[in-house]
Protein backbone atom coordinates (compact mmCIF):
# COMPACT_ATOMS: atom_id res chain seq x y z
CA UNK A 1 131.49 97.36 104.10
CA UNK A 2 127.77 97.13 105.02
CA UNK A 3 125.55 94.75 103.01
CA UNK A 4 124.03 97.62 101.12
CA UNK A 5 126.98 99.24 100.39
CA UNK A 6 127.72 97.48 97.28
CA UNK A 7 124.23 99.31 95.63
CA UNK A 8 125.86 102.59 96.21
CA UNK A 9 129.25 100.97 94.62
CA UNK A 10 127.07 100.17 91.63
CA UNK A 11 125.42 103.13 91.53
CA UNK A 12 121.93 101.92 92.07
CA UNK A 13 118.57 103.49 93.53
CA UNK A 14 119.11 106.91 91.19
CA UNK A 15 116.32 109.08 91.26
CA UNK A 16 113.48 108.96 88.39
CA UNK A 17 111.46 111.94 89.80
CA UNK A 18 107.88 113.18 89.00
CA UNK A 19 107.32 113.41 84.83
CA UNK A 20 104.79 115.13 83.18
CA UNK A 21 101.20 113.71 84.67
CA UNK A 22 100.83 111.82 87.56
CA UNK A 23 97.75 109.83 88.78
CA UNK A 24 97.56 107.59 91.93
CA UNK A 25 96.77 103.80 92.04
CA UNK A 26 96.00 102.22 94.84
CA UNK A 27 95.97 98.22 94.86
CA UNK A 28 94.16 95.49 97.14
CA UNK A 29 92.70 97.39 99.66
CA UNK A 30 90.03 95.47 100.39
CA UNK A 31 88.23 94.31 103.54
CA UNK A 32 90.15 90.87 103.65
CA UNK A 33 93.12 92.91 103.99
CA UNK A 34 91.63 94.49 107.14
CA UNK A 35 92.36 91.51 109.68
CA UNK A 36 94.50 89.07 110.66
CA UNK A 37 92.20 85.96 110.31
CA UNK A 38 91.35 87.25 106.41
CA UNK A 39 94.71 88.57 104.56
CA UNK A 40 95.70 91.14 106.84
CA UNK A 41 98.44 91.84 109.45
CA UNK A 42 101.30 94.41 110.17
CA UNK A 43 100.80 97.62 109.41
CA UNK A 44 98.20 97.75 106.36
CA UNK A 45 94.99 99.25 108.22
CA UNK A 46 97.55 102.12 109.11
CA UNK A 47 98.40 102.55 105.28
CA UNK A 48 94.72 102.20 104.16
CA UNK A 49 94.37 105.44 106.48
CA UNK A 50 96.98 107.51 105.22
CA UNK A 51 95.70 106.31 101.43
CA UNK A 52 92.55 108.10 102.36
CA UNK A 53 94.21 111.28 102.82
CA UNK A 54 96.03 110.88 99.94
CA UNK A 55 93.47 110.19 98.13
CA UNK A 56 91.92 113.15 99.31
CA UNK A 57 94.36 115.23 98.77
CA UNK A 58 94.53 113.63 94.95
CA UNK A 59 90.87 114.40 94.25
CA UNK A 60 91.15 118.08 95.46
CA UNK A 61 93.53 118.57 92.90
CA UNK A 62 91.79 117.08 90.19
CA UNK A 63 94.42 114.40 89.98
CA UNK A 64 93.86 111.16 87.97
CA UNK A 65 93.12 108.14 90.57
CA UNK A 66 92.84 104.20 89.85
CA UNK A 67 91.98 101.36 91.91
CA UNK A 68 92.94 97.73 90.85
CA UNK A 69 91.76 94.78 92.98
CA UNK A 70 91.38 91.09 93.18
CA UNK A 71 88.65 89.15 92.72
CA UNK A 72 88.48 84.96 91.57
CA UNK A 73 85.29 84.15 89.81
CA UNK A 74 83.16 81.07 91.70
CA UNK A 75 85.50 78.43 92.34
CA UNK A 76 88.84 80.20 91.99
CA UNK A 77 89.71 77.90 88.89
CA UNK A 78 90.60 81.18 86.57
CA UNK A 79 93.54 82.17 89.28
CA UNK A 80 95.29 79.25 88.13
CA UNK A 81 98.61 77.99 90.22
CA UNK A 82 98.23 81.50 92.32
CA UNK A 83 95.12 79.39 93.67
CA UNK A 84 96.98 76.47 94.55
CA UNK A 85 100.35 78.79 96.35
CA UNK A 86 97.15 80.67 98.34
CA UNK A 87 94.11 78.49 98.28
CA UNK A 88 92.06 80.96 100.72
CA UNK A 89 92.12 83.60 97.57
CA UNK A 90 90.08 81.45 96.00
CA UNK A 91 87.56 83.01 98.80
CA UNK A 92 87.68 86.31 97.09
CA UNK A 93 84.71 86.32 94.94
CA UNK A 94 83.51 89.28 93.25
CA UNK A 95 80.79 89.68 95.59
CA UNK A 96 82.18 87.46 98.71
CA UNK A 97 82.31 90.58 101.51
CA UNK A 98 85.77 90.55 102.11
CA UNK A 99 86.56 91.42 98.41
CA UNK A 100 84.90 94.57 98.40
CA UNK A 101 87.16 98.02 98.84
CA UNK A 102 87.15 99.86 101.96
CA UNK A 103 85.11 102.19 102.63
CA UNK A 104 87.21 104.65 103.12
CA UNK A 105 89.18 104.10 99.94
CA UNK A 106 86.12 103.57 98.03
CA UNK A 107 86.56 104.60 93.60
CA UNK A 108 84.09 107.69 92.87
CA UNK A 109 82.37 108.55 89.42
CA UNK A 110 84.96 108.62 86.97
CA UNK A 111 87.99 107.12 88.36
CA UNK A 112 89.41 104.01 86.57
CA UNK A 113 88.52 100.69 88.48
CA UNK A 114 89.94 97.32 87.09
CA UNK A 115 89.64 93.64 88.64
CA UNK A 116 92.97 91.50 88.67
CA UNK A 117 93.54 87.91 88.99
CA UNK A 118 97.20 88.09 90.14
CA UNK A 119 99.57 89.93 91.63
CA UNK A 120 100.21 92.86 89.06
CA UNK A 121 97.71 95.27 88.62
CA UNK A 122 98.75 95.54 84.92
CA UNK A 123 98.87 91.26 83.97
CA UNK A 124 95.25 90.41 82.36
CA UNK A 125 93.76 94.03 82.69
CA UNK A 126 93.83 97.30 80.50
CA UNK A 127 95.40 99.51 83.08
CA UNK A 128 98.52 100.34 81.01
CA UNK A 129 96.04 101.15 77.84
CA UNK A 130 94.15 103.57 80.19
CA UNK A 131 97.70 104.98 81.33
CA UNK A 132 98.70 105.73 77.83
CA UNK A 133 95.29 107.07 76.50
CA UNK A 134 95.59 109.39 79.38
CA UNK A 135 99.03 110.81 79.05
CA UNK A 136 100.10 109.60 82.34
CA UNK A 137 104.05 108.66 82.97
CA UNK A 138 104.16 108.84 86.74
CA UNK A 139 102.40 106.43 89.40
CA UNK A 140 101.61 107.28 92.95
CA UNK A 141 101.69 103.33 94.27
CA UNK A 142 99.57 102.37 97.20
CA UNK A 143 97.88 99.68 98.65
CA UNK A 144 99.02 95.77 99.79
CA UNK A 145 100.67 93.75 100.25
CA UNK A 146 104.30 95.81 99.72
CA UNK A 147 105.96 92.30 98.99
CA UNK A 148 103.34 90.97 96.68
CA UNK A 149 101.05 93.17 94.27
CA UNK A 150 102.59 96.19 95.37
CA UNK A 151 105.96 95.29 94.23
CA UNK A 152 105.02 93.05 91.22
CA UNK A 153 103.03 96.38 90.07
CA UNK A 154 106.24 98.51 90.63
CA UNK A 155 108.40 96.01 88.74
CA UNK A 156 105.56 95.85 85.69
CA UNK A 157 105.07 99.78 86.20
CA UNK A 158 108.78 100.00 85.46
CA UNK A 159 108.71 98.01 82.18
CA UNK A 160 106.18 100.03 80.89
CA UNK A 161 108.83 102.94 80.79
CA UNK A 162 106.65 104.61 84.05
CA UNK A 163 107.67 106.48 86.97
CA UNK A 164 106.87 104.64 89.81
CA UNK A 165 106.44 106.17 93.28
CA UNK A 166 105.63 103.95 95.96
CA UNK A 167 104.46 105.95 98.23
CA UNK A 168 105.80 104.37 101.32
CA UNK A 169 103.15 105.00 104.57
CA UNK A 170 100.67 104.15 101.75
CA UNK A 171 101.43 100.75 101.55
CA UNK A 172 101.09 97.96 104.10
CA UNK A 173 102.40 94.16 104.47
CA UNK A 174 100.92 91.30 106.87
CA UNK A 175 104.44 91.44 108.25
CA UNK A 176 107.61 93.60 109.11
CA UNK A 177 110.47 92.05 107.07
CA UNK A 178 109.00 91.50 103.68
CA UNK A 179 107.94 95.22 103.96
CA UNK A 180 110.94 96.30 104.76
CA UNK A 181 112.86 94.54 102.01
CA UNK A 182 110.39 94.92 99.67
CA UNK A 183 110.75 99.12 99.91
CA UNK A 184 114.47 98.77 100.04
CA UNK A 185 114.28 96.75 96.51
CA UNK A 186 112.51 98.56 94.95
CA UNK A 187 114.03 101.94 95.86
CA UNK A 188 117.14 100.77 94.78
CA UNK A 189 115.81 98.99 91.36
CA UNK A 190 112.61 100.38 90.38
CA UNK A 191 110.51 103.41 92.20
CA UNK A 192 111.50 106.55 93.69
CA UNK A 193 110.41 105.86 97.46
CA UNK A 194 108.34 108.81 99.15
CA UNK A 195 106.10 109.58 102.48
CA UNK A 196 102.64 110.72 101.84
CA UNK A 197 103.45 114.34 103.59
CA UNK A 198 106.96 114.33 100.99
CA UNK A 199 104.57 114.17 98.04
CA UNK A 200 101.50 116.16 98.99
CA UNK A 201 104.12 118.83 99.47
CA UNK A 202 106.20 118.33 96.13
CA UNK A 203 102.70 118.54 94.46
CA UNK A 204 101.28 121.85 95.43
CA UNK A 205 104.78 123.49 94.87
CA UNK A 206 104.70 122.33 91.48
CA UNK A 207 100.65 123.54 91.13
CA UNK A 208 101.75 126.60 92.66
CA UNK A 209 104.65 127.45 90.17
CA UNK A 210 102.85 126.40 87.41
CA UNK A 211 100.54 129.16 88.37
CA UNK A 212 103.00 131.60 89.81
């Protein structure tokens, strides 16, 4: 028996499925997360690209996007012990240049933008307020790092009775392993686990039998 094979014995990583209204998050991806001398590493620039055409893809269709990312005010004393694990985050000042969102990834007019001081892009914001008010149930998760906000967000996503997707090109680690892991845990606990191209696809068939 392999190591995973006791999940399957238990009956783990069922299949949630798309609900009613779906909207796209995308966490973290900011210019820090670029390079390997700020927060960066692996394969995250490649997942900031394929977020853009997502997000793209998102906007066309008039879907619901939101963009939660960190930021410490002056100092870094209101990220409390996460300071102290990480003391370079304490760098990421609202308007230090490594905190701002890539370009490419950039929130328009109208899409829901939130700045966290931790991992979750729910803990200390009003995301899941927004969530409710709008009627969404399902999550599109992307952004970095898969092993740290991205997972956190899953796990907080999922006990707020959501249907996380993390959509798994769209998300990036500074290294291999915890990525890996990471997408296996949560695929088998928490989120449905999906390629960009997968969902794109499942989302015009639905828009085209909704209009068929």
């Amino acid at each position: 028996m392999s190591d995973t094979d006791i999940f399957i014995k238990q009956k783990f990583g069922q299949r949630l499925g798309f609900g009613r209204k779906t909207a796209v998050l995308v966490i973290d991806f900011q210019e820090g997360f670029t390079r390997e001398d700020g927060f960066g590493g692996y394969n995250i620039n490649d997942a900031i690209a394929q977020t853009a055409k997502l997000l793209a893809f998102a906007r066309e269709q008039r879907m619901p996007v939101s963009h939660v990312y960190f930021a410490a005010q002056k100092g870094g004393f209101d990220i409390g012990t996460f300071g102290e694990k990480v003391p370079r985050l304490r760098e990421l000042t609202e308007d230090a240049p490594d905190s701002q969102i890539v370009p490419s990834c950039k929130p328009l007019d109208g899409e829901y933008v939130s700045r966290k001081r931790h991992s979750s892009a729910f803990f200390g914001t009003n995301y899941a307020s927004w969530l409710i008010a709008a009627g969404i149930d399902t999550l599109l998760v992307t952004g970095c790092t898969t092993s740290g906000c991205v997972r956190a967000s899953v796990v907080d996503a999922s006990a707020h009775g959501l249907r996380p997707i993390v959509v798994t090109d769209c998300v990036g680690d500074r290294a291999q392993a915890p990525h890996e892991q990471s997408l296996f845990d949560m695929g088998q606990k928490y989120a449905d686990l999906m390629t960009s191209a997968d969902v794109m696809a499942a989302l015009a068939k639905d828009k085209q039998a909704a209009l068929a």
